[in-house]
Protein backbone atom coordinates (compact mmCIF):
# COMPACT_ATOMS: atom_id res chain seq x y z
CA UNK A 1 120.57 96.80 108.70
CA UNK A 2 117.68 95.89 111.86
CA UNK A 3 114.95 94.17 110.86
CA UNK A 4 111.91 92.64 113.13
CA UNK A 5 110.18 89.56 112.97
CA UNK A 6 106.52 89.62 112.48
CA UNK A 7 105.31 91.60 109.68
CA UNK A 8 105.95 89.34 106.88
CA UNK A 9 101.79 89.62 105.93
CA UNK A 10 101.03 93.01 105.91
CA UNK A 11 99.21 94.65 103.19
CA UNK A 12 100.90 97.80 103.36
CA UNK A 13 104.30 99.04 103.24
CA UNK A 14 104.53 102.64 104.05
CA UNK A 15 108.68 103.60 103.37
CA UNK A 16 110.23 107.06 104.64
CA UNK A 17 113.75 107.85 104.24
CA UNK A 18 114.65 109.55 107.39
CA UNK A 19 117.83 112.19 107.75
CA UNK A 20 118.30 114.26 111.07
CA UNK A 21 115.44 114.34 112.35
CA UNK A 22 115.72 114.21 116.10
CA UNK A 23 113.09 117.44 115.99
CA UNK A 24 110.08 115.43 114.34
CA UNK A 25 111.16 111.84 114.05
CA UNK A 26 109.25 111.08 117.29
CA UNK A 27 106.08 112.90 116.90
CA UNK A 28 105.70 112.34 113.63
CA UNK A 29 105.99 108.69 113.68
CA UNK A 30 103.28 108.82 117.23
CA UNK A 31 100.73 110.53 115.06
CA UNK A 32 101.27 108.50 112.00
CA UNK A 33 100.69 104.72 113.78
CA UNK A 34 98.03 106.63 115.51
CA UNK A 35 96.47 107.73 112.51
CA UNK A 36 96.68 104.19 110.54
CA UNK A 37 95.54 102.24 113.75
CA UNK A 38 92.18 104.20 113.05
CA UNK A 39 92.23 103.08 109.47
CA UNK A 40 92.55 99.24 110.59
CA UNK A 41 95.26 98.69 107.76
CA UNK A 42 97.44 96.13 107.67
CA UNK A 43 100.87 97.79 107.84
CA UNK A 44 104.10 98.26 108.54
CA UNK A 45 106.20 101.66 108.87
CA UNK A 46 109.49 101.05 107.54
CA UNK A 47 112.27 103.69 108.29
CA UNK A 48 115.37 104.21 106.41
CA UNK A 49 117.83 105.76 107.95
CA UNK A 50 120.60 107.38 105.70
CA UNK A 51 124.12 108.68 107.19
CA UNK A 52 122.46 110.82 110.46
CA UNK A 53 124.69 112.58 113.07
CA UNK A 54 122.04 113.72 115.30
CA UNK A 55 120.02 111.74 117.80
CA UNK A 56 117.94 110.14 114.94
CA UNK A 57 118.74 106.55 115.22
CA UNK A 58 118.77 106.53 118.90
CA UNK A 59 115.08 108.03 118.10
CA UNK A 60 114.05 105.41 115.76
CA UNK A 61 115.25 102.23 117.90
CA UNK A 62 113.03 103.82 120.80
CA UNK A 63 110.06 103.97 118.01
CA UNK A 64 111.21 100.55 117.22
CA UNK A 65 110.73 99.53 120.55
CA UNK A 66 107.49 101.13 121.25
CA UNK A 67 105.68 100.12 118.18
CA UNK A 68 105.54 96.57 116.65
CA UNK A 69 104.43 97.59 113.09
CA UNK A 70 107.60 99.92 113.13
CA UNK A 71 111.25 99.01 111.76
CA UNK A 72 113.73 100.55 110.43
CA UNK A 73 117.10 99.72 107.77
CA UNK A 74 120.00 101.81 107.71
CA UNK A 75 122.79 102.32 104.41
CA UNK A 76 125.42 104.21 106.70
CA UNK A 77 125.43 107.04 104.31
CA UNK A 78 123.52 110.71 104.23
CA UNK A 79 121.60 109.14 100.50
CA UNK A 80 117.71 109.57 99.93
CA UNK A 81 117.45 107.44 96.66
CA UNK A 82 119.64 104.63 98.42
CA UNK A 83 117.70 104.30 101.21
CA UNK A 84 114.35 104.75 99.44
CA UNK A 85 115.20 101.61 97.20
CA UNK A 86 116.34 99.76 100.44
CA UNK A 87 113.26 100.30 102.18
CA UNK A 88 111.17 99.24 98.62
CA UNK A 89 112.93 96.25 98.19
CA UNK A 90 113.09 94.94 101.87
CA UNK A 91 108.97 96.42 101.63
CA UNK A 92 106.91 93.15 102.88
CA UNK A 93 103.61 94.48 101.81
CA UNK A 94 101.46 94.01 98.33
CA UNK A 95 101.38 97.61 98.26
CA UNK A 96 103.96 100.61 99.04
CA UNK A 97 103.98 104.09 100.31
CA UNK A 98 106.84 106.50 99.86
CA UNK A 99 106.15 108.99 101.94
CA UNK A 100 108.21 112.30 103.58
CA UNK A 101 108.98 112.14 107.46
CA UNK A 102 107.43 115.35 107.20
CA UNK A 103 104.41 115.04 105.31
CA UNK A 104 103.00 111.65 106.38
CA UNK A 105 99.31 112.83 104.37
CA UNK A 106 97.25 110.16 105.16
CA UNK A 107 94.67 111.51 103.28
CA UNK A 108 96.85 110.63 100.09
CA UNK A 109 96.97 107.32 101.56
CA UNK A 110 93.42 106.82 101.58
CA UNK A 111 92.88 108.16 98.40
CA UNK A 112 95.79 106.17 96.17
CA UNK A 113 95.34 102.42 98.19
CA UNK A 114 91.32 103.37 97.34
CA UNK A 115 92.82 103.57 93.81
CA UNK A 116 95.19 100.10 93.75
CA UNK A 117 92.80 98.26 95.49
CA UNK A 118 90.59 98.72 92.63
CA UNK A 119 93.30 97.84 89.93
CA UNK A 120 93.02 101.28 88.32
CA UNK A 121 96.39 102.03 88.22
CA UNK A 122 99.40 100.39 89.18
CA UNK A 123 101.29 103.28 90.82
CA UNK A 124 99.70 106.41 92.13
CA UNK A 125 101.58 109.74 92.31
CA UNK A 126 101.00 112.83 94.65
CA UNK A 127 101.85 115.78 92.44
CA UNK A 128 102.14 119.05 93.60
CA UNK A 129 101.93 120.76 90.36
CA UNK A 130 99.23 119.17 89.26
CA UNK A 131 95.63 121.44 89.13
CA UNK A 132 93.84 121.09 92.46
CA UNK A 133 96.81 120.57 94.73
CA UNK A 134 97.89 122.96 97.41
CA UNK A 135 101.84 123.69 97.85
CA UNK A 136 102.56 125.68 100.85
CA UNK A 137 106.11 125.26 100.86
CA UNK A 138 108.15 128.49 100.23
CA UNK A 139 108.51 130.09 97.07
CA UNK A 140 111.80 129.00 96.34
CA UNK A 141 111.05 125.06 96.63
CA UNK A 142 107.91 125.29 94.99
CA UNK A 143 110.41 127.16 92.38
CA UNK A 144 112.81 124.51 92.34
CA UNK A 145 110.16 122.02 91.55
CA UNK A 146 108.65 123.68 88.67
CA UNK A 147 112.14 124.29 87.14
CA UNK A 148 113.07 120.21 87.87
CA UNK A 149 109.86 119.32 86.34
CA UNK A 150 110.46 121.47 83.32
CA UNK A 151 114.33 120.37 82.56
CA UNK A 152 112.74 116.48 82.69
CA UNK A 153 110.62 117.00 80.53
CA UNK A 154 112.89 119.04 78.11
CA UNK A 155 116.04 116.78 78.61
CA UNK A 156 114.38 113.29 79.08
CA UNK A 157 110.93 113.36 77.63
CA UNK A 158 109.00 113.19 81.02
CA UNK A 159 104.94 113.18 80.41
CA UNK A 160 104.12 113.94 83.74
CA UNK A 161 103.43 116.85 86.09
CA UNK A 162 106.09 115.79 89.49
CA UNK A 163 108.43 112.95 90.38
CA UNK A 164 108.78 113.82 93.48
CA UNK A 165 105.84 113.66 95.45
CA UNK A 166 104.28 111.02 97.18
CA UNK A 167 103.71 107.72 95.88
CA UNK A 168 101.80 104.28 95.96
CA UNK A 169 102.56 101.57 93.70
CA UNK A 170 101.64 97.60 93.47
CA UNK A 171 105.17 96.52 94.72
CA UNK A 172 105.06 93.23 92.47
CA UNK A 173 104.15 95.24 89.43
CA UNK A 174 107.11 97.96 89.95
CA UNK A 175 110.00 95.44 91.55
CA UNK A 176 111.68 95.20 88.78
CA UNK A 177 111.71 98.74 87.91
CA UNK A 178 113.27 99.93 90.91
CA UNK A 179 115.94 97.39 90.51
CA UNK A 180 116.55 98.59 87.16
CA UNK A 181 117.74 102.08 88.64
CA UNK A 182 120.89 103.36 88.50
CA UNK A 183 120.65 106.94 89.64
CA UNK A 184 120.42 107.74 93.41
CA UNK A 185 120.41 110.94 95.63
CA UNK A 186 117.76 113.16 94.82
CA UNK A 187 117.12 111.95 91.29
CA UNK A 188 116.17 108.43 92.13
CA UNK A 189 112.34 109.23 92.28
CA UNK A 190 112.76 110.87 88.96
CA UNK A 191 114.03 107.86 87.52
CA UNK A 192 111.97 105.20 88.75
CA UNK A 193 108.96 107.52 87.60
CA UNK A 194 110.36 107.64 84.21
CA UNK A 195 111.36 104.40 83.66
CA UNK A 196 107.17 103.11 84.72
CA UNK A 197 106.21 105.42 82.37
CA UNK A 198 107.78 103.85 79.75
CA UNK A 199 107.65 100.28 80.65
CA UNK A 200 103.88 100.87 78.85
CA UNK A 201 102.19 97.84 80.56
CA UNK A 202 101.92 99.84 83.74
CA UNK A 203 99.15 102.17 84.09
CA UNK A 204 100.74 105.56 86.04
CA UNK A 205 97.56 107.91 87.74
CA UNK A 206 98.45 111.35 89.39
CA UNK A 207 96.30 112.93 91.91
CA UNK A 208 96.51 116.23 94.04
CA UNK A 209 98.17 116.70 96.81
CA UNK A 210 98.76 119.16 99.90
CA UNK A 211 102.33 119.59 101.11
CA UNK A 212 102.08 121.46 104.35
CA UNK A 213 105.77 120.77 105.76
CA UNK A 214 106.98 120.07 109.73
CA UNK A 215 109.89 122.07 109.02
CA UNK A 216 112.54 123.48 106.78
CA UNK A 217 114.17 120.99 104.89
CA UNK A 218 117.03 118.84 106.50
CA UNK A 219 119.68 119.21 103.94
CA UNK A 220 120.10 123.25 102.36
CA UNK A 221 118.81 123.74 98.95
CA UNK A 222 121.05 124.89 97.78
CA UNK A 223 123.74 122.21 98.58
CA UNK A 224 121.65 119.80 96.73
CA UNK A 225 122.01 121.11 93.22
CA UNK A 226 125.65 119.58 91.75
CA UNK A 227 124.57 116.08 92.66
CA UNK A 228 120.90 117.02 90.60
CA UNK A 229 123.15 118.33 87.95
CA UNK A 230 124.88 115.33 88.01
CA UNK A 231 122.36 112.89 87.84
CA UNK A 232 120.59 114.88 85.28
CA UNK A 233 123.40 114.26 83.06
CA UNK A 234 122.82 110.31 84.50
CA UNK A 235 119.47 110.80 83.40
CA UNK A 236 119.90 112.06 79.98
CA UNK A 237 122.72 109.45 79.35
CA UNK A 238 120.11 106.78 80.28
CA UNK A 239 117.36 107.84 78.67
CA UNK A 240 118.56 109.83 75.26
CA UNK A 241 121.65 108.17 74.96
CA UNK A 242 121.55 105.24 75.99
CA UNK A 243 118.16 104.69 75.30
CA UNK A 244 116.47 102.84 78.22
């Protein structure tokens, strides 16, 4: 795990778990400081790496290099919801971002910080089912999201409209809801949504939001489904069983 002196009083933490992506990782990250350097935030771009076997990390120390608002952690295993609660708990900032290497919608950033700053809500979620947004992903994922939606709700009682889109949250306010999170993988967004929702303190807002991808995604579609499957069954153990 790297980490880099210096950033220990930002305001913002923005967190992307990163997977071979030696096609995007560089441009994407260029036009995302560059982006935020016109916003005059207070930031840091935290990149968590997760099991790569391209050029990726070679990528991201280079970025490292380059940018001083740029670091990145590592769990030595191909694991989105493992890396995603790395990068939130080592997150230095008052506020957090978990965002997609490639989406990185800064207009979502605007509009959910705009939102926390203002104490109306203490996280802010990016749906792309909600009404207004605009999902140009293929028909298939945006398929695959409406039927993951659907079976959370059915199976676990979810009240909102995605779990998986971008989010902003007070970090202090959700700590000890990520740490509270068993499942990981692809299902570890799902859970941490779930489990704010019903911690009934915290006040949850969804907005809009535009998904216009870089490029197809980095792990097959298909491939992904037994380990949502199983964590489903996590899920409903947790949550119906259990009783979290």
């Amino acid at each position: 795990m790297e980490q880099r002196d210096g950033l220990h009083d930002r305001e913002i933490s923005i967190v992307i778990p990163v997977y071979n992506e030696e096609g995007i990782i560089t441009s994407s990250v260029e036009d995302l400081v560059s982006a935020l350097e016109e916003m005059d935030w207070s930031y840091e771009i935290i990149l968590c790496e997760n099991g790569s076997r391209d050029a990726t990390v070679a990528l991201i120390k280079n970025l490292c290099d380059r940018f001083s608002k740029v670091r990145y952690l590592t769990v030595g295993e191909p694991n989105y919801g493992k890396a995603l609660r790395l990068g939130i708990l080592e997150a230095r900032g008052k506020f957090v971002i978990s965002d997609e290497i490639d989406l990185c919608d800064t207009t979502f950033y605007r509009n959910a910080i705009a939102i926390l700053r203002q104490d109306a809500a203490d996280m802010v979620i990016g749906s792309k089912l909600l009404s207004g947004a605009l999902d140009e992903r293929g028909w298939m994922r945006n398929s695959a999201s409406k039927i993951l939606n659907n079976m959370l709700q059915i199976l676990v009682g979810f009240e909102g409209t995605d779990t998986h889109g971008l989010k902003a949250f007070r970090r202090d306010r959700l700590l000890r809801v990520v740490e509270a999170c068993i499942v990981d993988k692809d299902l570890f967004t799902s859970e941490l949504v779930i489990r704010a929702e019903r911690t009934h303190e915290l006040r949850i807002k969804e907005i809009p939001l535009q998904v216009i991808e870089k490029r197809q995604p980095s792990i097959n579609l298909w491939k992904r489904v037994p380990n949502v499957l199983k964590n489903m069954a996590k899920l409903v153990w947790i949550f119906r069983i259990r009783q979290d």
